[in-house]
C-alpha atoms as a PDB file:
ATOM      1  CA  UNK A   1       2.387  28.711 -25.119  1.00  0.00           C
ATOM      2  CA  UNK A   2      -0.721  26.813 -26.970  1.00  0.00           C
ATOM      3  CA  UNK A   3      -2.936  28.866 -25.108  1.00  0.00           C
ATOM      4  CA  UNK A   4      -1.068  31.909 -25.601  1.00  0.00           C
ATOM      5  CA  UNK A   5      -1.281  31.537 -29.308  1.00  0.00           C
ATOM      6  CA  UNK A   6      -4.660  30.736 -29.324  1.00  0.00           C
ATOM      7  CA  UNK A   7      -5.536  33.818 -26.956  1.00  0.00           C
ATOM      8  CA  UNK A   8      -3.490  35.935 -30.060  1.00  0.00           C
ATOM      9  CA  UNK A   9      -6.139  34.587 -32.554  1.00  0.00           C
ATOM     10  CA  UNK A  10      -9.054  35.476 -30.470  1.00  0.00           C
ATOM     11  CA  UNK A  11      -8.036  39.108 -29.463  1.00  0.00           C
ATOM     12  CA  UNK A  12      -7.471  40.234 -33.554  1.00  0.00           C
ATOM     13  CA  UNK A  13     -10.133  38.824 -34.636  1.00  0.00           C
ATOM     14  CA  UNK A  14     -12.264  40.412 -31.898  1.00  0.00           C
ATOM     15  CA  UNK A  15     -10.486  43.700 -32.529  1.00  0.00           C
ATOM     16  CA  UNK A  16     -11.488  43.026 -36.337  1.00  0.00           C
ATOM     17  CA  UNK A  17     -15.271  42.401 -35.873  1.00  0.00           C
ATOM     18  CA  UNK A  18     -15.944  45.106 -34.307  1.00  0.00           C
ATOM     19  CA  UNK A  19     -14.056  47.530 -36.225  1.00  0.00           C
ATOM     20  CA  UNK A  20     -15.660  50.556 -37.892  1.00  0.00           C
ATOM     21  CA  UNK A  21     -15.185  52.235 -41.441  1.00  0.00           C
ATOM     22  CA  UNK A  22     -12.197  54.426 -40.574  1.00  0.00           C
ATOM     23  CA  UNK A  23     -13.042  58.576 -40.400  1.00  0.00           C
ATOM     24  CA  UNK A  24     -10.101  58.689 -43.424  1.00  0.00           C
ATOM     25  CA  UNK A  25     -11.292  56.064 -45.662  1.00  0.00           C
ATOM     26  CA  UNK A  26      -9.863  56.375 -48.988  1.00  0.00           C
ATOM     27  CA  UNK A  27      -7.120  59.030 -47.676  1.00  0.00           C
ATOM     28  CA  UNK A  28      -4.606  56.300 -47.628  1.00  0.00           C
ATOM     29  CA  UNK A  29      -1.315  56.519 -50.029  1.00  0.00           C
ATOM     30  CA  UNK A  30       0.783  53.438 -50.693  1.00  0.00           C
ATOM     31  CA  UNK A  31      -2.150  51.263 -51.674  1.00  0.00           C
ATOM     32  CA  UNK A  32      -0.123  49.031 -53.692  1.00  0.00           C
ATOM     33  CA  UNK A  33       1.994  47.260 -50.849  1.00  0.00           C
ATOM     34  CA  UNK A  34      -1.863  45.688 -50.715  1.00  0.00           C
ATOM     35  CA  UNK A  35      -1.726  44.393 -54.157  1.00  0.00           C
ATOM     36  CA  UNK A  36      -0.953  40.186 -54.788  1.00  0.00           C
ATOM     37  CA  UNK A  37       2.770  39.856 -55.323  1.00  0.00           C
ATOM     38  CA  UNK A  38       2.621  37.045 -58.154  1.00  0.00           C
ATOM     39  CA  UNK A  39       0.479  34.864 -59.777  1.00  0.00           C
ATOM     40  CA  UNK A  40      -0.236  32.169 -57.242  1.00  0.00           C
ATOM     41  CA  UNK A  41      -1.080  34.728 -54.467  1.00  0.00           C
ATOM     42  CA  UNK A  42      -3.699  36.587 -57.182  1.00  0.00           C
ATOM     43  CA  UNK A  43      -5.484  33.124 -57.981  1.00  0.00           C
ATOM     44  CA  UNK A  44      -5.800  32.027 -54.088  1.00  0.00           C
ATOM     45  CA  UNK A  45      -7.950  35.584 -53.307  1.00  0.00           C
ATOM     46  CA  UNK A  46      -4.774  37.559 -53.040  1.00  0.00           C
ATOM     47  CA  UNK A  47      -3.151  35.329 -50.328  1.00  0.00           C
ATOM     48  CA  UNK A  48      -1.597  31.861 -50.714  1.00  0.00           C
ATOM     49  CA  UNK A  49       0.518  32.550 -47.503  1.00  0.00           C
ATOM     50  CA  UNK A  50       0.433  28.787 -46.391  1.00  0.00           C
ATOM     51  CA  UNK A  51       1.077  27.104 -50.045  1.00  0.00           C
ATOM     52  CA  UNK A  52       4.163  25.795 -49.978  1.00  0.00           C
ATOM     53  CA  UNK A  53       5.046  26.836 -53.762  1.00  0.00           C
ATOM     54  CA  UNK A  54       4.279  30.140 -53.074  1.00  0.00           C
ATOM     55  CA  UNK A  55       8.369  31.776 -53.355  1.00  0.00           C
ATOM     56  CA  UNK A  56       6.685  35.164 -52.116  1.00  0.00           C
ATOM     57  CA  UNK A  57       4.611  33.831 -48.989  1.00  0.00           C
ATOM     58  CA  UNK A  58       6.697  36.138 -46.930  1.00  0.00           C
ATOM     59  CA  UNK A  59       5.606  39.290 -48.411  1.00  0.00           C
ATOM     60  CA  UNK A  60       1.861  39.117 -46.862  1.00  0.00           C
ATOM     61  CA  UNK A  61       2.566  36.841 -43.946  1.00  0.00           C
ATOM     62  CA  UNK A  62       6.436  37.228 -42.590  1.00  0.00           C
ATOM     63  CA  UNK A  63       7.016  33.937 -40.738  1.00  0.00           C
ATOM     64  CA  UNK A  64       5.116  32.196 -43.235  1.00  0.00           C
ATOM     65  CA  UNK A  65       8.527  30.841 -45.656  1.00  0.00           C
ATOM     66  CA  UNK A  66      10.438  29.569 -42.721  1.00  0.00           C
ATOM     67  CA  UNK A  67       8.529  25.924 -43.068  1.00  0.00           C
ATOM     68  CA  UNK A  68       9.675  25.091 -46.717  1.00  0.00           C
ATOM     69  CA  UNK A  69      13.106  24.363 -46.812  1.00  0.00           C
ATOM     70  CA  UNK A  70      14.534  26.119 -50.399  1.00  0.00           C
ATOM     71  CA  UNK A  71      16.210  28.540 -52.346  1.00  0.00           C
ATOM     72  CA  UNK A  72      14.645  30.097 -55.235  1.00  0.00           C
ATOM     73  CA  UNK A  73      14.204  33.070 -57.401  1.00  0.00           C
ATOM     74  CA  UNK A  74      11.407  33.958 -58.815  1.00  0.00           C
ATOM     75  CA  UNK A  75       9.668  37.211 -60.954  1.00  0.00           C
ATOM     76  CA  UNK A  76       6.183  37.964 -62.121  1.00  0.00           C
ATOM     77  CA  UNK A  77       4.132  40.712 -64.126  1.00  0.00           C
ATOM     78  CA  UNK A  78       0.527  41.544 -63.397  1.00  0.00           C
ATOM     79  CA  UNK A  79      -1.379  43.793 -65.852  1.00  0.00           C
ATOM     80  CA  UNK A  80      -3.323  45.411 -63.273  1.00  0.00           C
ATOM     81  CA  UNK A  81      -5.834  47.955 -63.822  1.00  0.00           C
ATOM     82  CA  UNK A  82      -6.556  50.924 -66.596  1.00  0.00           C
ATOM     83  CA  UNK A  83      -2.572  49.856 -68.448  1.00  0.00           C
ATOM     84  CA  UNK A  84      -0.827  49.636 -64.895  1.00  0.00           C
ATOM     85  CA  UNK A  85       1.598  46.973 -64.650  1.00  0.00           C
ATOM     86  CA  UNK A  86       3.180  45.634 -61.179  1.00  0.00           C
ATOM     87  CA  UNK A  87       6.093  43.998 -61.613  1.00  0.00           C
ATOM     88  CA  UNK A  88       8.016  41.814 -59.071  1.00  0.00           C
ATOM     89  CA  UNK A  89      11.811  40.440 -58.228  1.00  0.00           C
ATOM     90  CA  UNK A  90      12.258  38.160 -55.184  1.00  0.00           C
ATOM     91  CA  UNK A  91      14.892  35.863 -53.710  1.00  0.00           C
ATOM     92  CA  UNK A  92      13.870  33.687 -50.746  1.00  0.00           C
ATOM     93  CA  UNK A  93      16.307  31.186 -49.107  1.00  0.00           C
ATOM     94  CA  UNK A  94      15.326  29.045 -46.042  1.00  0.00           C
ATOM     95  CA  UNK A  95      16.508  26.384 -43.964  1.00  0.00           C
ATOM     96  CA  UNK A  96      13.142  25.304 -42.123  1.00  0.00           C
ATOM     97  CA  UNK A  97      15.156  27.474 -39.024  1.00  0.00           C
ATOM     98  CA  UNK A  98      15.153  30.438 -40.509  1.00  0.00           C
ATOM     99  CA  UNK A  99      14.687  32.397 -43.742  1.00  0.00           C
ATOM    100  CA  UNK A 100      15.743  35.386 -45.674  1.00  0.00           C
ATOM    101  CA  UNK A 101      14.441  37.624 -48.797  1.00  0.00           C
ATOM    102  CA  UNK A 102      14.638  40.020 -50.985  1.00  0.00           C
ATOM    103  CA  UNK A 103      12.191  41.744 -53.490  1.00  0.00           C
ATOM    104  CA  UNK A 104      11.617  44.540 -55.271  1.00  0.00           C
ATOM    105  CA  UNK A 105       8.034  45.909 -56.075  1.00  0.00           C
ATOM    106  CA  UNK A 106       7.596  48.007 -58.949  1.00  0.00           C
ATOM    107  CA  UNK A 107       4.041  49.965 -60.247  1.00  0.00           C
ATOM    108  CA  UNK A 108       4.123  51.001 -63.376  1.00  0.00           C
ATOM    109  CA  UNK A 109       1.100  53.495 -63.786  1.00  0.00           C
ATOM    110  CA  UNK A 110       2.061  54.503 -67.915  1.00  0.00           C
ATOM    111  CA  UNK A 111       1.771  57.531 -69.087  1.00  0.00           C
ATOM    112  CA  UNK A 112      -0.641  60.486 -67.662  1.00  0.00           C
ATOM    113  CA  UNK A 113      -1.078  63.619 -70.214  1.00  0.00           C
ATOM    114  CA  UNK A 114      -0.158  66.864 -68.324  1.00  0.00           C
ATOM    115  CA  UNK A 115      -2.621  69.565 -69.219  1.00  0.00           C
ATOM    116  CA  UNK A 116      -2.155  73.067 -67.722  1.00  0.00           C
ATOM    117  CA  UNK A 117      -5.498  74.736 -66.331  1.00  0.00           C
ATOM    118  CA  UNK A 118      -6.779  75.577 -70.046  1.00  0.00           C
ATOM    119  CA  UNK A 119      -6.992  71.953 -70.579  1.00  0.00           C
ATOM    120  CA  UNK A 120      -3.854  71.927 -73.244  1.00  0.00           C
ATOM    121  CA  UNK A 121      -1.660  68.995 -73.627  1.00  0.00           C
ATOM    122  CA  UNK A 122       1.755  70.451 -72.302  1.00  0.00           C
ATOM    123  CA  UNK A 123       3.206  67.024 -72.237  1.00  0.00           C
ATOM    124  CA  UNK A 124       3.235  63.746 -70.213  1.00  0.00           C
ATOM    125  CA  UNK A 125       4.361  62.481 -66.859  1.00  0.00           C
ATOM    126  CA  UNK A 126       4.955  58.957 -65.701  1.00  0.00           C
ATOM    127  CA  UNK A 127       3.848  57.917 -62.017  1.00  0.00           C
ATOM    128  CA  UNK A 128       5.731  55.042 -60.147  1.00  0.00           C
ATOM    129  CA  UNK A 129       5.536  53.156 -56.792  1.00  0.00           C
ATOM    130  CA  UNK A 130       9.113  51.341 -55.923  1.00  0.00           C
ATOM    131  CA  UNK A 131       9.297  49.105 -52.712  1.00  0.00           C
ATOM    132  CA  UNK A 132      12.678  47.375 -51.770  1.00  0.00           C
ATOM    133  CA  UNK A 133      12.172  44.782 -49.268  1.00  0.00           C
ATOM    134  CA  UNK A 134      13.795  42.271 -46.654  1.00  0.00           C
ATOM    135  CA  UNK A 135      12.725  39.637 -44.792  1.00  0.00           C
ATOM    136  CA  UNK A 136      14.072  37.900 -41.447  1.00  0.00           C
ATOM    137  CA  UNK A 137      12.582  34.762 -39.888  1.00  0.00           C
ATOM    138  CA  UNK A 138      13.022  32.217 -37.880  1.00  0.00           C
ATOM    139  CA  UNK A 139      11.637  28.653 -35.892  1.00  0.00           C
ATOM    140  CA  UNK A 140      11.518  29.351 -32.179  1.00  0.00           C
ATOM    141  CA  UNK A 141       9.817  26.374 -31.388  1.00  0.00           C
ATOM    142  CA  UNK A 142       8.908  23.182 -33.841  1.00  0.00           C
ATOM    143  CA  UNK A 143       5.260  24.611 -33.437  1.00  0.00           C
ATOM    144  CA  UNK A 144       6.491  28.615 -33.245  1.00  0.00           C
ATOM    145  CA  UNK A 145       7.679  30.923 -36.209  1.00  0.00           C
ATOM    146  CA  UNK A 146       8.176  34.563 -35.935  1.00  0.00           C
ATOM    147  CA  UNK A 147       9.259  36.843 -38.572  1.00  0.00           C
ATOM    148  CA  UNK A 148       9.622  40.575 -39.839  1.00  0.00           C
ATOM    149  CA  UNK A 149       9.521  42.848 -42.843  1.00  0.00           C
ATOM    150  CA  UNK A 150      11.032  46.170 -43.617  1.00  0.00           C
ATOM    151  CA  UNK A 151      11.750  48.137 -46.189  1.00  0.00           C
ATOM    152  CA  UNK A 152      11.883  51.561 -48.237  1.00  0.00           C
ATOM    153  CA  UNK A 153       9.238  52.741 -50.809  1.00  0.00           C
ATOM    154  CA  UNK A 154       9.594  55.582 -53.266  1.00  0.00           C
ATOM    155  CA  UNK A 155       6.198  56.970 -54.561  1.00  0.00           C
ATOM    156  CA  UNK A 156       6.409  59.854 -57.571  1.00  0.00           C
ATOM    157  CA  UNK A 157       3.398  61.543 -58.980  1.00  0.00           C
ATOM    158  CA  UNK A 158       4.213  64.271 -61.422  1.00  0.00           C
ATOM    159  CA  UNK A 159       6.368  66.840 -59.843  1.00  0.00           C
ATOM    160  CA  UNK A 160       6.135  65.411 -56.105  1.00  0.00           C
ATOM    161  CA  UNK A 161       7.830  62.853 -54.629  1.00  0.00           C
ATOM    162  CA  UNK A 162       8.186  60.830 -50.959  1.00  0.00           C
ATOM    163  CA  UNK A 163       9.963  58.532 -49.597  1.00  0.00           C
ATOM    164  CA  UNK A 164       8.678  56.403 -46.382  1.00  0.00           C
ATOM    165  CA  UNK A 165       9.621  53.246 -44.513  1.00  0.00           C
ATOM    166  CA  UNK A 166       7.560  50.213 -44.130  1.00  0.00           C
ATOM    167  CA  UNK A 167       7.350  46.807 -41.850  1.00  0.00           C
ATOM    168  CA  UNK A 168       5.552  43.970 -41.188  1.00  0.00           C
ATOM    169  CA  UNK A 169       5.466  41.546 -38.444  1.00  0.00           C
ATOM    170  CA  UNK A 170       4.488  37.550 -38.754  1.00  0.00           C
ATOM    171  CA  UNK A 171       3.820  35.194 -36.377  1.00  0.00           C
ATOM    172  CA  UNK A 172       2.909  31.260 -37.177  1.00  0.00           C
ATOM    173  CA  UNK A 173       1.074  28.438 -35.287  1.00  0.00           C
ATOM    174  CA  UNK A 174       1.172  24.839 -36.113  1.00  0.00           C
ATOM    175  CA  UNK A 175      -1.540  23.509 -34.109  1.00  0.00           C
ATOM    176  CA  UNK A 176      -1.056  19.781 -33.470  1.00  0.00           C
ATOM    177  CA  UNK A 177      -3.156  18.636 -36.308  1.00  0.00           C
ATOM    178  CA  UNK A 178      -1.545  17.237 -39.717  1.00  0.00           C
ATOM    179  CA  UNK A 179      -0.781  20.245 -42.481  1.00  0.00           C
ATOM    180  CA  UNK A 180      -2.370  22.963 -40.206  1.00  0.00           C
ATOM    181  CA  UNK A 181      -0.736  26.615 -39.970  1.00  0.00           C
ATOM    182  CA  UNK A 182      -2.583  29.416 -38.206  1.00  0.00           C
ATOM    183  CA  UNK A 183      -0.908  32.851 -39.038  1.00  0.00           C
ATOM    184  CA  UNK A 184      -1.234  36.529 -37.765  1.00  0.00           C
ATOM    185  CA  UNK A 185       0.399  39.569 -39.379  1.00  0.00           C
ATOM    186  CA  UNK A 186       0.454  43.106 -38.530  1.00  0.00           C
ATOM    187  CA  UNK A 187       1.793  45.036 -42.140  1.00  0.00           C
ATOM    188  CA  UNK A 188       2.190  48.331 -43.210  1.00  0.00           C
ATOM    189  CA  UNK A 189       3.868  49.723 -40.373  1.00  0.00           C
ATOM    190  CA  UNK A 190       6.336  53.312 -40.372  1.00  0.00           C
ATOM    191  CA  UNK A 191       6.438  56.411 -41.467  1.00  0.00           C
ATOM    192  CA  UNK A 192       6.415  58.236 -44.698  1.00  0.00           C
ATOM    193  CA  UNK A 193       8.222  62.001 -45.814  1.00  0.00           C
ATOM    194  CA  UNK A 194       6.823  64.490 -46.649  1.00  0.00           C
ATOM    195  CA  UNK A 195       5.192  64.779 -50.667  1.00  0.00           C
ATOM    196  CA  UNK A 196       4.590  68.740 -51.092  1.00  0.00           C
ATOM    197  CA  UNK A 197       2.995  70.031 -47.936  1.00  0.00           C
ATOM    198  CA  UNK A 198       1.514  66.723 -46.731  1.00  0.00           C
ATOM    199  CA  UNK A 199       2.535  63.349 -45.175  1.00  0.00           C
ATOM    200  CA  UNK A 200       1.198  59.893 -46.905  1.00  0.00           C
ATOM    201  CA  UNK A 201       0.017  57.372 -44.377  1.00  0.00           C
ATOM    202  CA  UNK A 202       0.580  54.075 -44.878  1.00  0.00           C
ATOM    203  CA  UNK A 203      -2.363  51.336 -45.005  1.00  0.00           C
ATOM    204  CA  UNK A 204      -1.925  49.811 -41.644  1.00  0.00           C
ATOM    205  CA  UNK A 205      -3.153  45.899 -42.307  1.00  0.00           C
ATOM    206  CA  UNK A 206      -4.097  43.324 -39.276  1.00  0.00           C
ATOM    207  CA  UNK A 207      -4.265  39.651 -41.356  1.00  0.00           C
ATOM    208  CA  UNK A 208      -5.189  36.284 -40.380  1.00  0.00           C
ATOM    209  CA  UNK A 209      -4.920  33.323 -42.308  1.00  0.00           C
ATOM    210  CA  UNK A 210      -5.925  29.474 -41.462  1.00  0.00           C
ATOM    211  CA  UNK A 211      -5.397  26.609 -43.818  1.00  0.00           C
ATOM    212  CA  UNK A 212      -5.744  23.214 -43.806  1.00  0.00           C
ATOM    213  CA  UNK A 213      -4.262  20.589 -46.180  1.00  0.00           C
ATOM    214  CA  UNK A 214      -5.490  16.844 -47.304  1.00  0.00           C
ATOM    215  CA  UNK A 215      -3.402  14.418 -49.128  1.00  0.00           C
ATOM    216  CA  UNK A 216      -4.665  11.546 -51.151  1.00  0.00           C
ATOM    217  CA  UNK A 217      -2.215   9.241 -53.741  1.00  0.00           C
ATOM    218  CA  UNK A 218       0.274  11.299 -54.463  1.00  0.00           C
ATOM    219  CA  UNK A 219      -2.011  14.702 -54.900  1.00  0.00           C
ATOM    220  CA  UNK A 220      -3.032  17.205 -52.339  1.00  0.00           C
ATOM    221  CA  UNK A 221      -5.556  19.755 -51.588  1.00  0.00           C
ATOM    222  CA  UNK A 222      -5.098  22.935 -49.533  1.00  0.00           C
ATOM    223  CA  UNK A 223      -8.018  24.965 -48.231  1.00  0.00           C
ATOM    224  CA  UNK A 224      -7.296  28.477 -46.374  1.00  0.00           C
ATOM    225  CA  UNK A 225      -9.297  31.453 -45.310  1.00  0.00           C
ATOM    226  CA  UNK A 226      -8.770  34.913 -44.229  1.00  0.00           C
ATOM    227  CA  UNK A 227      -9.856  38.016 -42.487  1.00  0.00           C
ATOM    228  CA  UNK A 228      -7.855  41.277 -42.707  1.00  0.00           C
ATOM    229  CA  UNK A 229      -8.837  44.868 -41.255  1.00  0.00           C
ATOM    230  CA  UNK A 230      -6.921  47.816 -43.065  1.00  0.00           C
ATOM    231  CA  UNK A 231      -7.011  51.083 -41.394  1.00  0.00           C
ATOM    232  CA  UNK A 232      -8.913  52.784 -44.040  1.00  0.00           C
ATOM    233  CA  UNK A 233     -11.649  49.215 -45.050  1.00  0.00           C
ATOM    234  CA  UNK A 234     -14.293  47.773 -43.557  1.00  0.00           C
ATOM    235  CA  UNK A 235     -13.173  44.062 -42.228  1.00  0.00           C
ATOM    236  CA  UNK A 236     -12.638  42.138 -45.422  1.00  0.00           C
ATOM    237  CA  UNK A 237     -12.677  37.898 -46.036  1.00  0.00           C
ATOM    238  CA  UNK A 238     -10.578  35.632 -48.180  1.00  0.00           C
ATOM    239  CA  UNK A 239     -11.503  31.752 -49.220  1.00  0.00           C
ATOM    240  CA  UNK A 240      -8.673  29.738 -51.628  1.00  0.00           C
ATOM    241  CA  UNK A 241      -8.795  26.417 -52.576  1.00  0.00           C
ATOM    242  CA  UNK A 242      -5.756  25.055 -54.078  1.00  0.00           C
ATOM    243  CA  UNK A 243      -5.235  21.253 -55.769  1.00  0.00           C
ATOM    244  CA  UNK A 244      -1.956  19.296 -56.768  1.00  0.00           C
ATOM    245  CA  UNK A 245      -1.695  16.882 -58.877  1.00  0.00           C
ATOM    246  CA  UNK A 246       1.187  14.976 -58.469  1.00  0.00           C
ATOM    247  CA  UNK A 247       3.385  17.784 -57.561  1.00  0.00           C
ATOM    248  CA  UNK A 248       3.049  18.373 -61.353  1.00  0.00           C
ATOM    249  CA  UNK A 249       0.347  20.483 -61.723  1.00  0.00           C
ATOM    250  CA  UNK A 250      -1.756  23.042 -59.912  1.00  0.00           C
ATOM    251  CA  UNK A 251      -5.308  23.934 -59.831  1.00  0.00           C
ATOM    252  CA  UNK A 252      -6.222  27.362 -58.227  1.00  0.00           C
ATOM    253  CA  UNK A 253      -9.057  29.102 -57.311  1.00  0.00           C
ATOM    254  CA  UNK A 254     -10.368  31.845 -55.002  1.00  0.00           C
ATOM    255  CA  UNK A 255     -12.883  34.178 -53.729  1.00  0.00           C
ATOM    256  CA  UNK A 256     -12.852  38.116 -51.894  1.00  0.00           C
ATOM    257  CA  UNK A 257     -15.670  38.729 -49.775  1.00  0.00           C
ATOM    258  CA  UNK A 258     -16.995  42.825 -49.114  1.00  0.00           C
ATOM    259  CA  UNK A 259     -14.023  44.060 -51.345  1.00  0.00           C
ATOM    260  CA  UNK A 260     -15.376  46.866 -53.016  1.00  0.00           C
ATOM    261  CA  UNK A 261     -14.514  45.853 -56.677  1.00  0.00           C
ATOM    262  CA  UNK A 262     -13.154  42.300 -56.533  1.00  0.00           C
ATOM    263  CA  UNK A 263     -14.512  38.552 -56.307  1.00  0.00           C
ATOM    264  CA  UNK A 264     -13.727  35.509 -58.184  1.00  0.00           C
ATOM    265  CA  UNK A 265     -10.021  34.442 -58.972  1.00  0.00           C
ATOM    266  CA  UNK A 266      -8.528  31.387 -60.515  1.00  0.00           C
ATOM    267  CA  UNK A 267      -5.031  29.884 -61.801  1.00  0.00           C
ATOM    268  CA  UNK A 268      -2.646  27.411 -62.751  1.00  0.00           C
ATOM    269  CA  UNK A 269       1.060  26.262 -61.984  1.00  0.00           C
ATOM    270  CA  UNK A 270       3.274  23.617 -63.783  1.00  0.00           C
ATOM    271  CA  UNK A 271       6.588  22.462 -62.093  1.00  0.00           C
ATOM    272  CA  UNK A 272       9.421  20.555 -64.579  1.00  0.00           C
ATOM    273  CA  UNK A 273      12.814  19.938 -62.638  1.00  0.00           C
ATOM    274  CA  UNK A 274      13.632  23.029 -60.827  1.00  0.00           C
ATOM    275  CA  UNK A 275      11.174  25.688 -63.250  1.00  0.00           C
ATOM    276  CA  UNK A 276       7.618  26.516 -62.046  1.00  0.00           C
ATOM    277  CA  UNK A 277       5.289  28.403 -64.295  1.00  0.00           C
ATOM    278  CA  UNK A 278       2.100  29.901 -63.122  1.00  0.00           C
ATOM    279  CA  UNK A 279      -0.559  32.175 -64.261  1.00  0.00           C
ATOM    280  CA  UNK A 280      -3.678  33.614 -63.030  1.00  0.00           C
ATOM    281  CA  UNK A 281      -6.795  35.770 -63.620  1.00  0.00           C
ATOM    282  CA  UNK A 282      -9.593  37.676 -61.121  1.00  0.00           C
ATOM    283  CA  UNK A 283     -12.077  39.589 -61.794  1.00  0.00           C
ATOM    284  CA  UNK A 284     -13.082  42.990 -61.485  1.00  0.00           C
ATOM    285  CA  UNK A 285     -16.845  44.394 -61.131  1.00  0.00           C
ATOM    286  CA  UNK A 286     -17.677  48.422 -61.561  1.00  0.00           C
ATOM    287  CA  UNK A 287     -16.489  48.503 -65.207  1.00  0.00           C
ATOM    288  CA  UNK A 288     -12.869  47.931 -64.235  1.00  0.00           C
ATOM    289  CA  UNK A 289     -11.031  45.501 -66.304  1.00  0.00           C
ATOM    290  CA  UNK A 290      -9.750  41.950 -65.460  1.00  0.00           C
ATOM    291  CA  UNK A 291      -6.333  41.506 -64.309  1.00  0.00           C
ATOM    292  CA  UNK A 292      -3.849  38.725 -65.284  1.00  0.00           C
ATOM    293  CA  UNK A 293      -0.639  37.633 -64.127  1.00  0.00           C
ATOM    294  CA  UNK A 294       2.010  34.951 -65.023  1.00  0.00           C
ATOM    295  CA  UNK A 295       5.378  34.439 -63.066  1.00  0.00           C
ATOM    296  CA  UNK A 296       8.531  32.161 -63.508  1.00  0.00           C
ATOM    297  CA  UNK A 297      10.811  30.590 -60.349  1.00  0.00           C
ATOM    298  CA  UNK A 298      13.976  28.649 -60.676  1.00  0.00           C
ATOM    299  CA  UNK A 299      15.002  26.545 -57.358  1.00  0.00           C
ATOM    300  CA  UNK A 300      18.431  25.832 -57.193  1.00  0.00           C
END
């Protein structure tokens, strides 16, 4: 099974590297099932999939939330780009043997004047991505973890609308060296109605992640890296780095490698009883401005 697992790594990352600029780049719809879910996963280069006080792990890697045993609800808000706003609910409730969630993704693109083909105002229209989301894992092995997404999404422009289902798939490796987890994930998989005359396809996402954690006193550093090939992107890497202090406070930091606008992130958590509050920033290049995020959890 070791070898098996192993063999898994090797083939998608070969199938990665030597992956070509899809024909339909930039023909994609549903780009915001690729946007960081909260705060912690902005600051660790849009990942964070093997931190274990990430609440929303599951979203980007499905098996991932199976290893910390808890229950906790959590929400963010991200002021993305040009006034949009992404918005996230999640429950996630796991018994190290298996785990379940919930969220619900919302994009919030403002308002959009409506101008007939004079160019006069007639008005204003209000564009929205909605995602409801489940998750199923579970621990087939102490070294094994396999999980899956799926869910419906609801994108309105002006006039048009679609509907489309979505999964993901998850699988986790703990090699047999201390605080290692090797994880692929295929995301972005189903189908999509029709919006007008046309069809929206869905960003189609193979991810791998590999982190590695040290612990010194009572503090504890976590390094992880990436790779992930969308259907419609060249092959894209990841690099966070995140410290904590006395499971107190956390130190974050990140950076995207041949993203087309993005690079440097960074952030910071606090945990008091059962509350955790982070908050994190990254960077935009290309005259786009910089994104921030804070998010709230309560374990219970």
């Amino acid at each position: 099974m070791k070898r098996a697992s192993l063999s898994l790594v090797l083939i998608a990352l070969s199938l990665m590297a030597f992956a070509d600029i899809h024909s339909n780049a930039g023909k994609y719809s549903y780009q915001f099932l690729q946007i960081p879910v909260n705060p912690l996963s902005l600051s660790l280069a849009g990942r964070g999939v093997h931190s274990p006080e990430n609440p929303m792990a599951w979203v980007f890697q499905p098996a991932a939330s199976v290893l910390e045993a808890r229950r906790e609800v959590s929400a963010s808000h991200l002021i993305w780009l040009d006034e949009t706003t992404f918005s996230n609910l999640a429950y996630s409730y796991s018994t190290r043997k298996h785990h379940f969630g919930l969220i619900l993704k919302n994009l919030d693109y403002g308002k959009i004047e409506n101008r007939d083909d004079t160019g006069i105002l007639i008005g204003h229209y209000n564009p929205i991505d909605l995602n409801l989301a489940a998750n199923l894992a579970y621990r087939i092995s102490p070294h094994h973890y396999v999980g899956v997404n799926a869910g419906v999404i609801y994108e309105k422009l002006n006039t048009a609308s679609a509907l489309a289902f979505s999964s993901d798939l998850g699988y986790t490796f703990l090699p047999p060296m201390v605080d290692t987890q090797i994880s692929i994930s295929l995301r972005n998989l189903g189908f999509s109605g029709k919006m007008e005359n046309e069809k929206p396809k869905l960003p189609t996402t193979v991810e791998i992640d590999i982190s590695r954690g040290i612990r010194f006193d009572n503090n504890h550093l976590r390094l992880e890296i990436g790779a992930n090939k969308a259907v419609d992107t060249d092959v894209r890497a990841t690099l966070g780095t995140e410290l904590g202090l006395s499971d107190l406070v956390f130190l974050r930091a990140g950076y995207k490698y041949n993203y087309d606008a993005e690079d440097l992130s960074a952030g910071l958590g606090f945990k008091f009883l059962s509350f955790r509050v982070d908050y994190a920033w990254a960077a935009f290049s290309n005259r786009l401005n910089d994104v921030h995020a804070i998010g709230v959890s309560y374990l219970f």
